[in-house]
N, C-alpha and C. Protein backbone atom coordinates (compact mmCIF):
# COMPACT_ATOMS: atom_id res chain seq x y z
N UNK A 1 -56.19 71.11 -49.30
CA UNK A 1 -55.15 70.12 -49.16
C UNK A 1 -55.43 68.99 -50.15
N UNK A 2 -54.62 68.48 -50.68
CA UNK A 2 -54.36 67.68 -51.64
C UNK A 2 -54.68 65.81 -51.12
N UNK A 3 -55.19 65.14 -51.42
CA UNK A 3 -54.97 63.83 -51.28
C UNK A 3 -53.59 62.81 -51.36
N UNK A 4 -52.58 64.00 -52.00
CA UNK A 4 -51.25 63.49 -51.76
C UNK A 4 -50.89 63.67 -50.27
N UNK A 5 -50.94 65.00 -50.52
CA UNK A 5 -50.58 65.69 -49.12
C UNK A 5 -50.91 65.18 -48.18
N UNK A 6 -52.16 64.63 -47.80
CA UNK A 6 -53.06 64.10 -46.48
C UNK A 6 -52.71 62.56 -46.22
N UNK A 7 -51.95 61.79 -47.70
CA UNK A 7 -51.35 60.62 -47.35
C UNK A 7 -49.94 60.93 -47.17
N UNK A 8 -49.20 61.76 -47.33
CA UNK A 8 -48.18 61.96 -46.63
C UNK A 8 -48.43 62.12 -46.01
N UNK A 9 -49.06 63.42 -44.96
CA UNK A 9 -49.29 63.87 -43.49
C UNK A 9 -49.72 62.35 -42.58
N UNK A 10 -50.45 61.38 -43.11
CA UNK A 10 -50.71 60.27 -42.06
C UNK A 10 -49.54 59.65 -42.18
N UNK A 11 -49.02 59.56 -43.18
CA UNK A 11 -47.81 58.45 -43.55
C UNK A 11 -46.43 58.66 -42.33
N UNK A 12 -46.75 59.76 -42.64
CA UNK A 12 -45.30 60.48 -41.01
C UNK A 12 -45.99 60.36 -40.04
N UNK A 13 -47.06 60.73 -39.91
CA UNK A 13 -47.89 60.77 -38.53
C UNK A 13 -47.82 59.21 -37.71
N UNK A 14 -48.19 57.79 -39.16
CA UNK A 14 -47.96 56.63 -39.10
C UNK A 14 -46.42 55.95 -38.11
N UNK A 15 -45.60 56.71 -38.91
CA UNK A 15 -44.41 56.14 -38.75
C UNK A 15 -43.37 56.77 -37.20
N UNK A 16 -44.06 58.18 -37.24
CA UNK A 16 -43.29 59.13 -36.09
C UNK A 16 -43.79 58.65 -34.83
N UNK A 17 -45.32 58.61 -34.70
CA UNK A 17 -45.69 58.22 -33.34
C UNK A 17 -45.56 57.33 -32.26
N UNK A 18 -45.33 55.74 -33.06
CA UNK A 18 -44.62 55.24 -31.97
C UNK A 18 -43.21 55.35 -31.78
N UNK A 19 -42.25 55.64 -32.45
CA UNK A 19 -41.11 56.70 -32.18
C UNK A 19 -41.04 57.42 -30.98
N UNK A 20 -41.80 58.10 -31.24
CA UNK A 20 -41.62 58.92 -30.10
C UNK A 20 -42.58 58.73 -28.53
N UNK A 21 -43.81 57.95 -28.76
CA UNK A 21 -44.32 57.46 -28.01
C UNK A 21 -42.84 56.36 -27.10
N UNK A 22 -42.33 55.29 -27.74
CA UNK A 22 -41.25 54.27 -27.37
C UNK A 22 -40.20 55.45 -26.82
N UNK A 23 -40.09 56.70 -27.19
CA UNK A 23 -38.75 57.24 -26.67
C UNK A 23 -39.35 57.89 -25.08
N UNK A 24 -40.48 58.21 -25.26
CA UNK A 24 -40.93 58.84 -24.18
C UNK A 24 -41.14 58.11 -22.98
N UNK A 25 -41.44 56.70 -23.56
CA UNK A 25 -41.73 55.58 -22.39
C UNK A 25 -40.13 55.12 -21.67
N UNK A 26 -39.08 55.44 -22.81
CA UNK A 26 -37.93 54.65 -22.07
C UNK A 26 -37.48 56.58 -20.88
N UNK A 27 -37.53 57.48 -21.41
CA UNK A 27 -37.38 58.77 -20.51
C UNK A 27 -38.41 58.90 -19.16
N UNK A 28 -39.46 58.50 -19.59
CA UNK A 28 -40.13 58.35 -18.34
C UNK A 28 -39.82 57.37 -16.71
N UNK A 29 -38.91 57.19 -16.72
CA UNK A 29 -38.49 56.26 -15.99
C UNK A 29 -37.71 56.91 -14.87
N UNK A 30 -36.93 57.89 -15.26
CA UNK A 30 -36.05 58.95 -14.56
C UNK A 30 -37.10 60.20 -14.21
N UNK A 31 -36.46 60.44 -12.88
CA UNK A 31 -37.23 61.53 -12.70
C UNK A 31 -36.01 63.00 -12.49
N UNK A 32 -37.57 63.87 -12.88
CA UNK A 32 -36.59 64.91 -13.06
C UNK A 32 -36.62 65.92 -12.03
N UNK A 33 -35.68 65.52 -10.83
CA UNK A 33 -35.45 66.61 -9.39
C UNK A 33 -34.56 66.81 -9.64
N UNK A 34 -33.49 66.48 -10.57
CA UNK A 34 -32.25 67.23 -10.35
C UNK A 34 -31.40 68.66 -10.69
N UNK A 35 -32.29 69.10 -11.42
CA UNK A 35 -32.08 70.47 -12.29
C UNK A 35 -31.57 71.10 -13.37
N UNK A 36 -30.64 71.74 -13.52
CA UNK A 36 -30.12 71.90 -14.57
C UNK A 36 -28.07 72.07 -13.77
N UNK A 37 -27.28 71.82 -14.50
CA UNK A 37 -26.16 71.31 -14.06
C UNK A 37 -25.56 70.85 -13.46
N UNK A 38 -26.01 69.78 -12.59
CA UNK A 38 -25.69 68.95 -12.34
C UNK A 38 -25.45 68.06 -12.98
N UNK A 39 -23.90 67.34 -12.38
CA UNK A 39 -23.12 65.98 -13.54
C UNK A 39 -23.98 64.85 -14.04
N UNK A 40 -23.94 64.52 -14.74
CA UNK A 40 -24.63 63.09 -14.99
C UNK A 40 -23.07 62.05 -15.73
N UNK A 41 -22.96 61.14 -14.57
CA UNK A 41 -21.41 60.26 -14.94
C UNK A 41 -22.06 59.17 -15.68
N UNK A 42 -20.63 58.72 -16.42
CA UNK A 42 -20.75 57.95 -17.99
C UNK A 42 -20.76 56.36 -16.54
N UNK A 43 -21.76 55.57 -16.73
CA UNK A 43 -21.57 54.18 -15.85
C UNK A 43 -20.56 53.27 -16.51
N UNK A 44 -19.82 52.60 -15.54
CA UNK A 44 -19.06 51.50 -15.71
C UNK A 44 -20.07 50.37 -16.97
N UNK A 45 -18.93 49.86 -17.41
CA UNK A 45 -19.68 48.95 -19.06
C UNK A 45 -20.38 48.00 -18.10
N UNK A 46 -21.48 47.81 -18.50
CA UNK A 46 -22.80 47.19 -18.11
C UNK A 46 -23.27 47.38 -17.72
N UNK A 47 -23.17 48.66 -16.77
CA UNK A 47 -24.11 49.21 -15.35
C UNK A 47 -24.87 50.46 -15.97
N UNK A 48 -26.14 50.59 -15.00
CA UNK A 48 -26.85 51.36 -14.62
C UNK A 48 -26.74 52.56 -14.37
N UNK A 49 -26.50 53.82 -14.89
CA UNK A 49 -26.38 54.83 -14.80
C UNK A 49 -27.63 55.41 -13.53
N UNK A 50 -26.93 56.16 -12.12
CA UNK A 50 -27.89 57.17 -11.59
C UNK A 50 -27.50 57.89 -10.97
N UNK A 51 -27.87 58.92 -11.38
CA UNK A 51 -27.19 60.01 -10.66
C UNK A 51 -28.36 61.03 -9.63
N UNK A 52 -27.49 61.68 -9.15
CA UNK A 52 -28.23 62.75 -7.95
C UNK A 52 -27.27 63.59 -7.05
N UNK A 53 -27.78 63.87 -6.04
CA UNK A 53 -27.43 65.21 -5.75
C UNK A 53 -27.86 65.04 -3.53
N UNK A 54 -26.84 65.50 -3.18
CA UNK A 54 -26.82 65.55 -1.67
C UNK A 54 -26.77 67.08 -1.36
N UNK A 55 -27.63 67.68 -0.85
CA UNK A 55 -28.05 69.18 0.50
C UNK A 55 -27.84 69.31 1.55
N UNK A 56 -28.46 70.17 1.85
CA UNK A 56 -28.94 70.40 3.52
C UNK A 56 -30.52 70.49 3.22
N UNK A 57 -31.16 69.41 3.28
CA UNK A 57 -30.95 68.06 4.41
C UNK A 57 -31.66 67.10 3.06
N UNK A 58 -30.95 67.17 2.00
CA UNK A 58 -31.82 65.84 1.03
C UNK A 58 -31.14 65.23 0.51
N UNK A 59 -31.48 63.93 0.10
CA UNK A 59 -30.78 62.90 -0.93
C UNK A 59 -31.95 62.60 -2.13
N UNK A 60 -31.30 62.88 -3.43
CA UNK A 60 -31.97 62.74 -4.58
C UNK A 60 -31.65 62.69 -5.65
N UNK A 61 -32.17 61.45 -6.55
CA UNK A 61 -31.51 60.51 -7.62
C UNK A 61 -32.85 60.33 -8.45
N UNK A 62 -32.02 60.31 -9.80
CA UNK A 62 -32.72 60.27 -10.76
C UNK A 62 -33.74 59.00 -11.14
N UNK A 63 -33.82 57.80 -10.62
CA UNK A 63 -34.28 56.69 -10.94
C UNK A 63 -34.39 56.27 -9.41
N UNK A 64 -35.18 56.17 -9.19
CA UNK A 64 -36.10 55.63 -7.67
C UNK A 64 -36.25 53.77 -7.55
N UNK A 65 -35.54 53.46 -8.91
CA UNK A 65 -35.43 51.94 -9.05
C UNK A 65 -34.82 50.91 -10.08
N UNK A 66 -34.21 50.34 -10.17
CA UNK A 66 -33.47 49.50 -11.25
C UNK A 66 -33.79 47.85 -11.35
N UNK A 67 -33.13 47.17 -12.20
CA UNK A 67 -32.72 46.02 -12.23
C UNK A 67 -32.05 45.43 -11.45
N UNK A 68 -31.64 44.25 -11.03
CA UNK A 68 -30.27 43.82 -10.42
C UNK A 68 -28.89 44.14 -11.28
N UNK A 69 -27.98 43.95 -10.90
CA UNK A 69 -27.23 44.08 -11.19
C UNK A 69 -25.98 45.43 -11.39
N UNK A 70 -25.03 45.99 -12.06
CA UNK A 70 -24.15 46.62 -11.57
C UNK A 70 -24.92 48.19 -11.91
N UNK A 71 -24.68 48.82 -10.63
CA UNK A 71 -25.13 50.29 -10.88
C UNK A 71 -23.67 51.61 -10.73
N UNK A 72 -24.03 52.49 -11.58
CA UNK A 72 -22.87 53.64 -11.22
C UNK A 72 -23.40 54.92 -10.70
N UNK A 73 -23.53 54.71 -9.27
CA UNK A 73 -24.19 56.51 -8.89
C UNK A 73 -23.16 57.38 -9.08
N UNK A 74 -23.37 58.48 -9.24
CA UNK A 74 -22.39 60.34 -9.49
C UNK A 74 -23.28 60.53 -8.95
N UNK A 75 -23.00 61.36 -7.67
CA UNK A 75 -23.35 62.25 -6.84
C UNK A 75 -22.74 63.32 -6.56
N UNK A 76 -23.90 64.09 -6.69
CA UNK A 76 -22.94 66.04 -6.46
C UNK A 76 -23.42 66.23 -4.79
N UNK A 77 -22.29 66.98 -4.24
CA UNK A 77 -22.92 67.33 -3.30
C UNK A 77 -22.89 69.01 -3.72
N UNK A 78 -24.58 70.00 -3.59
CA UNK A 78 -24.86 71.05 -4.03
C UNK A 78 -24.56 72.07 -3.02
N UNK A 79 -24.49 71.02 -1.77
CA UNK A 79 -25.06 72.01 -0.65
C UNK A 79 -23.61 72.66 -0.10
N UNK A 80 -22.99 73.27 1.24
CA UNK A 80 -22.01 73.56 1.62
C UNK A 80 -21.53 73.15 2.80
N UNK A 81 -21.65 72.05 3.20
CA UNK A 81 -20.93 71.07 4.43
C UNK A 81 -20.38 69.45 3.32
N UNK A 82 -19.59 69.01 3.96
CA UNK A 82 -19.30 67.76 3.54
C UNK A 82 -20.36 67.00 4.44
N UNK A 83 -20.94 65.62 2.49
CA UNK A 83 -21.34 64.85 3.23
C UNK A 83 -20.94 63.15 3.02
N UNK A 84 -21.73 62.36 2.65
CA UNK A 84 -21.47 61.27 2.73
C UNK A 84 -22.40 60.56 1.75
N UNK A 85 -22.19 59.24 0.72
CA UNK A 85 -23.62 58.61 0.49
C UNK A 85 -23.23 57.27 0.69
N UNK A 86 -24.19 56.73 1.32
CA UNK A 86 -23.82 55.16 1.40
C UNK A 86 -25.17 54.54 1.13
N UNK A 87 -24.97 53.42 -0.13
CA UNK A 87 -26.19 52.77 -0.03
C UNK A 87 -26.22 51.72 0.60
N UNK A 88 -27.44 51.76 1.58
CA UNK A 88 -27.28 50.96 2.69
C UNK A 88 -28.82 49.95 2.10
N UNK A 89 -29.02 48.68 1.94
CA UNK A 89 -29.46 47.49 2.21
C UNK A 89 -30.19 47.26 2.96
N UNK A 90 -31.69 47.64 3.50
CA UNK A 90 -32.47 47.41 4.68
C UNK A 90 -33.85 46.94 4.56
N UNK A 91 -34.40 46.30 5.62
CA UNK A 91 -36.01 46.90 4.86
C UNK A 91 -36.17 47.37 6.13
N UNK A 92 -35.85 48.31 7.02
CA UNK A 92 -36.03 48.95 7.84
C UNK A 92 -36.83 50.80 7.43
N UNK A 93 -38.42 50.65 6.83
CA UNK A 93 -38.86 52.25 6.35
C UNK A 93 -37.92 53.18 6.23
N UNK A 94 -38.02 53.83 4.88
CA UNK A 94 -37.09 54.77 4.46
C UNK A 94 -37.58 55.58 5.88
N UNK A 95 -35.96 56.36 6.72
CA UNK A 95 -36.02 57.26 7.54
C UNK A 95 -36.13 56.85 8.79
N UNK A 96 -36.13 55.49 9.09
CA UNK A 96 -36.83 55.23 10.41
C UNK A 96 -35.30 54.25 10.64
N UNK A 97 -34.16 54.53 10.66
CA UNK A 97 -33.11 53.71 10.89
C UNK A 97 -32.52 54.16 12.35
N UNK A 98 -32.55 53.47 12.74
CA UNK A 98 -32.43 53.62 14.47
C UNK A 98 -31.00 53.83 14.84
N UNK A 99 -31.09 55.13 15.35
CA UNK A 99 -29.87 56.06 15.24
C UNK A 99 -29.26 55.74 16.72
N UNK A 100 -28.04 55.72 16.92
CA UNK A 100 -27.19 56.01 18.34
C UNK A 100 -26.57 57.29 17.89
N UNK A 101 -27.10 57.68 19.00
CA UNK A 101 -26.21 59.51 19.36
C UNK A 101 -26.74 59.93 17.97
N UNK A 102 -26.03 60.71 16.87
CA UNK A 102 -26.43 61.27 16.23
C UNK A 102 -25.95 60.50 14.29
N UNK A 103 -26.08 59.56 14.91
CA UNK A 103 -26.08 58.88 13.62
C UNK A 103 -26.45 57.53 13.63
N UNK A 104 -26.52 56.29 12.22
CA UNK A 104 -26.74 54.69 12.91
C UNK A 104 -26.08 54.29 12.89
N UNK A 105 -25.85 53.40 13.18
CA UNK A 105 -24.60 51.95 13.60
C UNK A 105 -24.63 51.57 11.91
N UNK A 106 -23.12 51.69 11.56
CA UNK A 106 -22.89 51.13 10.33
C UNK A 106 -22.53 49.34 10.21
N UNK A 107 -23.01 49.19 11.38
CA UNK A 107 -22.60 47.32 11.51
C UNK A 107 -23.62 47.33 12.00
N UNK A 108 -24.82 47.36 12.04
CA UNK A 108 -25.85 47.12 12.76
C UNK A 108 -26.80 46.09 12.20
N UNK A 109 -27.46 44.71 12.72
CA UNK A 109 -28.07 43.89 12.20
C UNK A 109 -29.09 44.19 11.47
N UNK A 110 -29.61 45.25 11.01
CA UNK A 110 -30.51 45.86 10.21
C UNK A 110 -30.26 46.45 9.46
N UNK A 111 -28.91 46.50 8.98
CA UNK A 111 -28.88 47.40 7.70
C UNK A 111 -27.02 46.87 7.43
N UNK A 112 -27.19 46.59 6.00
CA UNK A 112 -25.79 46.44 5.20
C UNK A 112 -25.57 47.57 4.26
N UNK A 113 -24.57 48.11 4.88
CA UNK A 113 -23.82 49.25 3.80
C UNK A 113 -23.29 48.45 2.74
N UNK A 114 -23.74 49.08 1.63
CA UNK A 114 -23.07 47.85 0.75
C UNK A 114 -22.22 48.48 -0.44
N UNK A 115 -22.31 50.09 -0.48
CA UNK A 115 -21.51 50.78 -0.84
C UNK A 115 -21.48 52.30 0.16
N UNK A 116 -20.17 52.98 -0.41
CA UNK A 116 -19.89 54.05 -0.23
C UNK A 116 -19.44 54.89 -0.77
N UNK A 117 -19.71 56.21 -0.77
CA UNK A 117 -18.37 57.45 -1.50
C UNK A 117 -18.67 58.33 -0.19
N UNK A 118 -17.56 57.95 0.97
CA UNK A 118 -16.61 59.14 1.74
C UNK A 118 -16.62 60.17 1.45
N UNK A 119 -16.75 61.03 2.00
CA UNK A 119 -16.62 63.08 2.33
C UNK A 119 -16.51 63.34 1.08
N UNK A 120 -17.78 63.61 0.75
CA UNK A 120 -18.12 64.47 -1.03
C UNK A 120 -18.32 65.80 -0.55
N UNK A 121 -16.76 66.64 -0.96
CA UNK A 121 -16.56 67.99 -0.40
C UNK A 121 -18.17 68.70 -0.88
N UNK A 122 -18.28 69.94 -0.85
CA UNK A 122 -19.04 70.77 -1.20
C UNK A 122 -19.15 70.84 -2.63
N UNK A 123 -19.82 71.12 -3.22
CA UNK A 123 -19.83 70.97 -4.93
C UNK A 123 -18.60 70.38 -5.41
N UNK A 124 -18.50 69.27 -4.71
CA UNK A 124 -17.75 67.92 -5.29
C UNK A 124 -18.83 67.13 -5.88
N UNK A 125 -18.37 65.91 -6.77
CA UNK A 125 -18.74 64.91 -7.12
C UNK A 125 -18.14 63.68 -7.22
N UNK A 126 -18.60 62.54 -6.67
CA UNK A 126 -18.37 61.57 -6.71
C UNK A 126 -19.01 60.19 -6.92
N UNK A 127 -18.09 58.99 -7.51
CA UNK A 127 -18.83 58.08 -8.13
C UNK A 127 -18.55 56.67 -7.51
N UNK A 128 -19.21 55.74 -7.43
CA UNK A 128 -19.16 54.67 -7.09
C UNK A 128 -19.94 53.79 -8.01
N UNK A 129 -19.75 52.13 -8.30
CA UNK A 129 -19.84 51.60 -9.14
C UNK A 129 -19.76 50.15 -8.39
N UNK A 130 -21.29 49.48 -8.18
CA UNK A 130 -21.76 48.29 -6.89
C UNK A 130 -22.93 47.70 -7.73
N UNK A 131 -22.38 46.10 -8.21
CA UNK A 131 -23.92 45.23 -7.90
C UNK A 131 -24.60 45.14 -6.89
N UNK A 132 -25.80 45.51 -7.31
CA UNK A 132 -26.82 45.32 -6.50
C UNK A 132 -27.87 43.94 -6.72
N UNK A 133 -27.96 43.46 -5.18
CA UNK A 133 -28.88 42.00 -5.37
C UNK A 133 -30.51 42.58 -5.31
N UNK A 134 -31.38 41.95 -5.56
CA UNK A 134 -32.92 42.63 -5.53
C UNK A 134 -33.20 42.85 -3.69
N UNK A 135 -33.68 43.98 -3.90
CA UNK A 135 -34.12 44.30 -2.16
C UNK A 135 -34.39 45.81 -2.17
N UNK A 136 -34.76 46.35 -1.00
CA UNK A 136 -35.37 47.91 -0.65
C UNK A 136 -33.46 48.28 0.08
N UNK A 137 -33.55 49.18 -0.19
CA UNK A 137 -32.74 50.46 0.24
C UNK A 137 -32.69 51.43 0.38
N UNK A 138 -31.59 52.08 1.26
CA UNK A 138 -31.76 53.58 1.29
C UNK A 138 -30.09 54.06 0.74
N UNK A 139 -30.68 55.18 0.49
CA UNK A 139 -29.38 55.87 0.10
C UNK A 139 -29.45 56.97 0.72
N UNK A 140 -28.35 57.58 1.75
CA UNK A 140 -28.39 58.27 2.47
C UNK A 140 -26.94 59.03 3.03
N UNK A 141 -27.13 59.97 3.64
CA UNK A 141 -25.67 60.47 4.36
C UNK A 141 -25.86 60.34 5.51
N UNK A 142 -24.86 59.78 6.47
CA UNK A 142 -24.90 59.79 7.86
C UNK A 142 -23.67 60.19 8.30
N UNK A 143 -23.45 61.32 8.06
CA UNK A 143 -22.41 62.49 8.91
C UNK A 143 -23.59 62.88 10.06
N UNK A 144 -22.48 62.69 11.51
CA UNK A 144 -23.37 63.35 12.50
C UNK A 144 -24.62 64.45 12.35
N UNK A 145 -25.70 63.77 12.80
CA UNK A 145 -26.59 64.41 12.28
C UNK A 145 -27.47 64.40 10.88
N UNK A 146 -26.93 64.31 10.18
CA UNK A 146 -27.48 64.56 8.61
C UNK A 146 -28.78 62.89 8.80
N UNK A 147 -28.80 62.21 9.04
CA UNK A 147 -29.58 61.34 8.76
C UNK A 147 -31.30 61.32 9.61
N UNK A 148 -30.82 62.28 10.80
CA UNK A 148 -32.18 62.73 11.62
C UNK A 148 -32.63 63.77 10.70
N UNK A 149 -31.93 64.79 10.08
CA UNK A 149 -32.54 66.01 9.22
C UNK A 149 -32.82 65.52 8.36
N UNK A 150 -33.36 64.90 7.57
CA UNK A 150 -33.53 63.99 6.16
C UNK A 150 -32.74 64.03 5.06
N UNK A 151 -31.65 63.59 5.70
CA UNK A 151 -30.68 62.97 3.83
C UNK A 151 -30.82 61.91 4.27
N UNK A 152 -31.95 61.21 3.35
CA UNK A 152 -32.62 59.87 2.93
C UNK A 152 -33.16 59.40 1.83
N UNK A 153 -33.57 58.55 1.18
CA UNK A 153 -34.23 58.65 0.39
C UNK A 153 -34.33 56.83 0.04
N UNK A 154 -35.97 56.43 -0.27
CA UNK A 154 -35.93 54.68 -1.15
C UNK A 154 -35.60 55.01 -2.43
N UNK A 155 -34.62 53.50 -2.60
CA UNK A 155 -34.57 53.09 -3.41
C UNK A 155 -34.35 51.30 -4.01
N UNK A 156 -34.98 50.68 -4.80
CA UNK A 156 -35.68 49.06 -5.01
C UNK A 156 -34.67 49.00 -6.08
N UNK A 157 -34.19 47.48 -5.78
CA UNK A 157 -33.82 46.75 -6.96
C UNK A 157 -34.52 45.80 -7.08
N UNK A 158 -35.20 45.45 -8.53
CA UNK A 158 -35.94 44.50 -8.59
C UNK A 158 -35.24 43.42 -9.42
N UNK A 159 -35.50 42.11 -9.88
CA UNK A 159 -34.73 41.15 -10.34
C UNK A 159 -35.19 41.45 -11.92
């Protein structure tokens, strides 16, 4: 190898690595449970893109945490019952939301729904688009039942 050659080879090596080091750090942030085709929706101008995916019996989103301010979830539902996602506002432990009969009190002094997307048929998708103030939440479905089987999941906005 040439002494040209070996100052080119550092010279890219120089210039590529934090490149791609900086690209890897901003991808690392999202996690990857969601698979392969599932939607990923374009967010309302300024907001937060996150998307995920509702089962039998899970709730799961690509980013486990944001900024304040405006977010756009797309949610698929994969599974084959209609369900529900509402991000609900608590610091009540992810899962531990104190259910009547077979679901919780959506007015209940412990928890503010502070968005919703209503009956996301079966491999439907749907989007909603909500500032969020800094605090712990859950995002979850509470169709009878679904919230004792675990469609739950935290998620933090930080300031």
């Amino acid at each position: 190898m040439t002494a040209r050659r070996l100052t080119y080879g550092l010279l890219i090596a120089v210039v590529l690595t934090p490149l791609l080091v900086g690209t890897a750090g901003c991808a690392s942030d999202r996690l990857d449970t969601l698979g392969p085709g599932v939607p990923h929706g374009e967010p309302a101008p300024g907001a937060v893109a996150v998307n995920g995916i509702m089962n039998e019996w899970t709730v799961q989103v690509d980013l486990a945490s944001v900024r304040r301010g405006p977010v756009t979830f797309t949610i698929t539902n994969t599974g084959t019952v209609l369900h529900e996602f509402l991000v609900v506002r608590t610091d009540v432990p992810v899962g531990a939301l104190v259910l009547v009969g077979d679901h919780f009190d959506e007015e209940g002094s412990l928890v503010n729904v502070v968005k919703e997307i209503p009956d996301v048929a079966a491999k439907a998708t749907g989007t909603a688009t909500v500032t969020l103030e800094p605090g712990r939440y859950q995002l979850v479905c509470n169709q009878p039942g679904h919230y004792a089987l675990g469609m739950y999941t935290g998620f933090t906005v930080t300031s």
